[in-house]
N, C-alpha and C. Protein backbone atom coordinates (compact mmCIF):
# COMPACT_ATOMS: atom_id res chain seq x y z
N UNK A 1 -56.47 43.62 -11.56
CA UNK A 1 -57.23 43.51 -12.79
C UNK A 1 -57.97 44.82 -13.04
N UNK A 2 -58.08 45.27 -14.12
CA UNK A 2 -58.84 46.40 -14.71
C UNK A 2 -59.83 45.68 -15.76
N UNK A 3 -60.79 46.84 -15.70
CA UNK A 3 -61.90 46.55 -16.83
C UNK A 3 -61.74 46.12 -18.06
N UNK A 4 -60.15 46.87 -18.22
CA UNK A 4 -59.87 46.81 -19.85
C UNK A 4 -58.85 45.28 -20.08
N UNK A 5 -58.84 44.38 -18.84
CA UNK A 5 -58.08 42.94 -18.70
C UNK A 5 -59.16 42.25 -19.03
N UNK A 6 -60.42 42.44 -19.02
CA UNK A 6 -61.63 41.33 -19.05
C UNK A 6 -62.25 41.08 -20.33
N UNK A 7 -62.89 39.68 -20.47
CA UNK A 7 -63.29 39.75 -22.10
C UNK A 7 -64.64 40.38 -22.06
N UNK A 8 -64.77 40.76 -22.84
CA UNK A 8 -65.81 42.22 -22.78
C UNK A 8 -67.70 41.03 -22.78
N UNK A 9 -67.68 39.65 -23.18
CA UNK A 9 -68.71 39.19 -22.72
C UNK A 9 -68.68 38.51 -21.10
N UNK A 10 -67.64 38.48 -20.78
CA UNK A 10 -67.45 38.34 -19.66
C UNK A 10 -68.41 39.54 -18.27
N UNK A 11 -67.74 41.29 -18.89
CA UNK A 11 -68.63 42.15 -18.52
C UNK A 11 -70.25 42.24 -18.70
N UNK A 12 -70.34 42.15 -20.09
CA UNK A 12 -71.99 41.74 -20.23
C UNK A 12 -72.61 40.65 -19.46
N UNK A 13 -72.16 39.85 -19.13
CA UNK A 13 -73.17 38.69 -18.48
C UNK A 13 -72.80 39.51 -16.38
N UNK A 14 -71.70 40.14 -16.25
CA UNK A 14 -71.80 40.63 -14.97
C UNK A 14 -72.51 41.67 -15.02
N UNK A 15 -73.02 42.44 -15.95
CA UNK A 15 -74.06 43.20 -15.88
C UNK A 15 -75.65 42.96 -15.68
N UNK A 16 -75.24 41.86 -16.91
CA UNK A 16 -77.02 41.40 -16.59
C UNK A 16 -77.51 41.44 -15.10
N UNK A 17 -76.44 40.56 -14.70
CA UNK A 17 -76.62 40.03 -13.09
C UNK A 17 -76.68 40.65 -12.01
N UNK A 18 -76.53 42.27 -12.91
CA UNK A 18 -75.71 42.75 -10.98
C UNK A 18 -76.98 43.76 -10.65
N UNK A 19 -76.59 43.84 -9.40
CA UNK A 19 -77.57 44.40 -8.29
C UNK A 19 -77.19 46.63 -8.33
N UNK A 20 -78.02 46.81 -9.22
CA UNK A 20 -77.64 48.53 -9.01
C UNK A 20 -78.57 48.67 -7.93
N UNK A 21 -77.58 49.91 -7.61
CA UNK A 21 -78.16 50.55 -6.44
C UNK A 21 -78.06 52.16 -6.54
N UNK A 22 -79.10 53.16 -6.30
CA UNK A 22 -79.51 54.10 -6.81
C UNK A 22 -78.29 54.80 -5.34
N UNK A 23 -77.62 56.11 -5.67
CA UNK A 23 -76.82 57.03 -4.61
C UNK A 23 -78.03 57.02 -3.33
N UNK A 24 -77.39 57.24 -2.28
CA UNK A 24 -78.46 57.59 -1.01
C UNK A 24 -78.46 59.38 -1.32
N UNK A 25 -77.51 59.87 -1.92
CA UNK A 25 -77.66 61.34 -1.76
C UNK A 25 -78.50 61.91 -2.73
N UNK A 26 -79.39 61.00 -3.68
CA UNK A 26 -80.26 61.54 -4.97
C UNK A 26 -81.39 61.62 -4.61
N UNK A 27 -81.92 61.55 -3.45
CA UNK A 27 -83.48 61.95 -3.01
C UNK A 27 -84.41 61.49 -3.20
N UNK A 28 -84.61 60.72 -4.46
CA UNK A 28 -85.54 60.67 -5.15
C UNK A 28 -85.70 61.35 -7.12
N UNK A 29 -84.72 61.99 -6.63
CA UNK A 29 -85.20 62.96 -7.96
C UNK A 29 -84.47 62.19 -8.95
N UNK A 30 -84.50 63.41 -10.50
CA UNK A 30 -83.76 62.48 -11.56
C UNK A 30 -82.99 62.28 -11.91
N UNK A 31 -81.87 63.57 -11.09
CA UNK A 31 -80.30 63.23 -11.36
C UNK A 31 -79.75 62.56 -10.41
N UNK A 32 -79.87 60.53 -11.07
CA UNK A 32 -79.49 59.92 -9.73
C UNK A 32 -78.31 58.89 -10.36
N UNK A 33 -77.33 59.08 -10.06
CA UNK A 33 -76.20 57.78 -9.87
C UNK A 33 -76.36 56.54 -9.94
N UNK A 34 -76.27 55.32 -10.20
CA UNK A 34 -76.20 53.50 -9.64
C UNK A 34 -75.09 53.19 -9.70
N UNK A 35 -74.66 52.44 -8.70
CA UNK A 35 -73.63 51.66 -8.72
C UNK A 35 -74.20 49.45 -8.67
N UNK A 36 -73.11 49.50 -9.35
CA UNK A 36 -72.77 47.88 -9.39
C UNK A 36 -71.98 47.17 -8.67
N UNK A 37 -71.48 46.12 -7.95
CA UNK A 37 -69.72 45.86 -7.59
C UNK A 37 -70.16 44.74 -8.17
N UNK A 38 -69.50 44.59 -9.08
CA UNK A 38 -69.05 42.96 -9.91
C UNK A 38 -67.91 42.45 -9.48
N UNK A 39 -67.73 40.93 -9.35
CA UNK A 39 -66.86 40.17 -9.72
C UNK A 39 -65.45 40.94 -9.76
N UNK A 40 -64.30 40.27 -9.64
CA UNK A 40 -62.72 40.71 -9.54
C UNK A 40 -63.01 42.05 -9.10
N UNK A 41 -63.56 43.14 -8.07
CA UNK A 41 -63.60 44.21 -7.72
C UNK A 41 -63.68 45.08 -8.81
N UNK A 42 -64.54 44.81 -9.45
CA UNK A 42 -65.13 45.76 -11.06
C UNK A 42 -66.05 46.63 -10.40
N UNK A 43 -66.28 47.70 -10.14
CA UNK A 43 -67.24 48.93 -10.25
C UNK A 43 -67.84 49.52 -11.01
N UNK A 44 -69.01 49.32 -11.40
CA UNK A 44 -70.08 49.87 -12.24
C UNK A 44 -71.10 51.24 -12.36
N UNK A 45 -70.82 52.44 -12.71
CA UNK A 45 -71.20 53.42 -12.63
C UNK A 45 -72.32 53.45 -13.94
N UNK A 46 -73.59 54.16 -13.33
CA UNK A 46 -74.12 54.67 -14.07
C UNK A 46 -75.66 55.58 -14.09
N UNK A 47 -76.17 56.01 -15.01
CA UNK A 47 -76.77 57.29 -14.93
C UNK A 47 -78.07 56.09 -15.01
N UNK A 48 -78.98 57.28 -13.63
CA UNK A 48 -80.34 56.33 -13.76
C UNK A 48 -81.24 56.69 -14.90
N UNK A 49 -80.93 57.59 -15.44
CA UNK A 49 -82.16 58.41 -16.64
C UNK A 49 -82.01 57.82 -18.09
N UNK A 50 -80.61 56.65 -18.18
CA UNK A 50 -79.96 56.47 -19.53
C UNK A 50 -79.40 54.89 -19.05
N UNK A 51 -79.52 53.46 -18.35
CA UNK A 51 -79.88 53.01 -18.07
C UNK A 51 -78.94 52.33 -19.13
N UNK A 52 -79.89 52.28 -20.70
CA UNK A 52 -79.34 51.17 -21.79
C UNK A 52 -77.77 52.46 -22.37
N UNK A 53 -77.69 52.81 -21.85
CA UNK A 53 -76.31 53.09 -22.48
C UNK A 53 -75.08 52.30 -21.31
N UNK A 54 -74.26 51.94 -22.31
CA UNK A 54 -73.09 51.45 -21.29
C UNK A 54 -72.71 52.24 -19.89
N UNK A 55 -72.28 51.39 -19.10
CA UNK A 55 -71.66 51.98 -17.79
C UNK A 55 -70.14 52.51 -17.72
N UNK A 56 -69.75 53.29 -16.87
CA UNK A 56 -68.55 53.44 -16.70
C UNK A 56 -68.02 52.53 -15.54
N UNK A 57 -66.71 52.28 -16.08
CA UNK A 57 -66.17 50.80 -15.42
C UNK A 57 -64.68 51.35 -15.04
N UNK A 58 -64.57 50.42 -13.58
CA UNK A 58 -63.59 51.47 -12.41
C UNK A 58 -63.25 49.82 -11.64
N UNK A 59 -61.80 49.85 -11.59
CA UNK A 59 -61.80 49.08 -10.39
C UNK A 59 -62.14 49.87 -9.10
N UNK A 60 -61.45 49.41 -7.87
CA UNK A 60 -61.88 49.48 -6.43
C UNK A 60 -61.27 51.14 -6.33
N UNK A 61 -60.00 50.82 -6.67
CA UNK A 61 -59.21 52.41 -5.97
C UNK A 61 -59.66 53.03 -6.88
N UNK A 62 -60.01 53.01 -8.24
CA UNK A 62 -60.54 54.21 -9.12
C UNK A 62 -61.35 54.99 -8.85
N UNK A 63 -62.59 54.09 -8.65
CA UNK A 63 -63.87 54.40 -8.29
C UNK A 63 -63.62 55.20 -6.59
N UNK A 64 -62.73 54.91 -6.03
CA UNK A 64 -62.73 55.51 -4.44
C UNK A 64 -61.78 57.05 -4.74
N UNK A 65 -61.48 57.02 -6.09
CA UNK A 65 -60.26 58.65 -6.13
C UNK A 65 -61.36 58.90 -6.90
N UNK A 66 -62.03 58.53 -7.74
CA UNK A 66 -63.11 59.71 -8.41
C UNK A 66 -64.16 60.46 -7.14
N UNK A 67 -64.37 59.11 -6.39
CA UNK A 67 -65.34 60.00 -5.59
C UNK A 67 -64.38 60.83 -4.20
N UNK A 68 -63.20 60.69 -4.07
CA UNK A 68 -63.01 61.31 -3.44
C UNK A 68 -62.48 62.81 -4.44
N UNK A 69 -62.64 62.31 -5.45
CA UNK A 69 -62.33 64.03 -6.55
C UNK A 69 -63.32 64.47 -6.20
N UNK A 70 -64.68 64.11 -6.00
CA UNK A 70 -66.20 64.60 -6.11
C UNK A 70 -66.23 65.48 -4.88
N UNK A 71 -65.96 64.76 -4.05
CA UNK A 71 -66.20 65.13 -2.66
C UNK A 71 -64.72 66.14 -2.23
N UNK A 72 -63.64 66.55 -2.95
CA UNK A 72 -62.98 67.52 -2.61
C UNK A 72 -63.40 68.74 -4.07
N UNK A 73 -64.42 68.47 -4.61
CA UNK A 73 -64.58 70.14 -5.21
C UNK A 73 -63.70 69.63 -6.56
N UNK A 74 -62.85 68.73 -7.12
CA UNK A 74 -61.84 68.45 -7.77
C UNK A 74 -61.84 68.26 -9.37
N UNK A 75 -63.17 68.07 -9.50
CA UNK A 75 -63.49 67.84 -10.95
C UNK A 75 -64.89 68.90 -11.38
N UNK A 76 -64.97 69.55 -10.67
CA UNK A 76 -66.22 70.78 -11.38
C UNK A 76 -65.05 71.15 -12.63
N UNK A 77 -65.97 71.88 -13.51
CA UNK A 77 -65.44 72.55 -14.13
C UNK A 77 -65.49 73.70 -13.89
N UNK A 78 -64.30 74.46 -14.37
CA UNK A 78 -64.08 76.06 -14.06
C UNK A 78 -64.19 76.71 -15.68
């Protein structure tokens, strides 16, 4: 299942509900990450500074190749 299989109030009410959790690698400061794990292995990304704007939505392996893009240097821009 992908994000884009679900009825989109279906996502809203797993949002209300879900448990973010701020990156361990953001310190404290303001450029900080949250993640969600919803229901059918839905992954919930999003920016702690902007909160009411929608999240970005990843199943399991998505969310594990973006961050392994992150973590090989793979998506900076040049």
């Amino acid at each position: 299942m992908t994000p884009n299989d679900v009825d989109r109030s279906w996502i809203e009410s797993q949002l209300e509900s879900a448990q973010w959790r701020t990156s361990s690698y953001s310190s404290g400061g303001t450029n900080c990450v949250q993640v969600a794990y919803l229901d059918e292995g839905i992954v919930a990304l999003r920016d702690s500074k902007d909160t009411n704007r929608p999240p970005l939505l990843f199943t399991g392996s998505e969310c594990q190749a973006f961050i392994d893009g992150i973590a090989r240097d793979l998506l900076r821009r040049r």
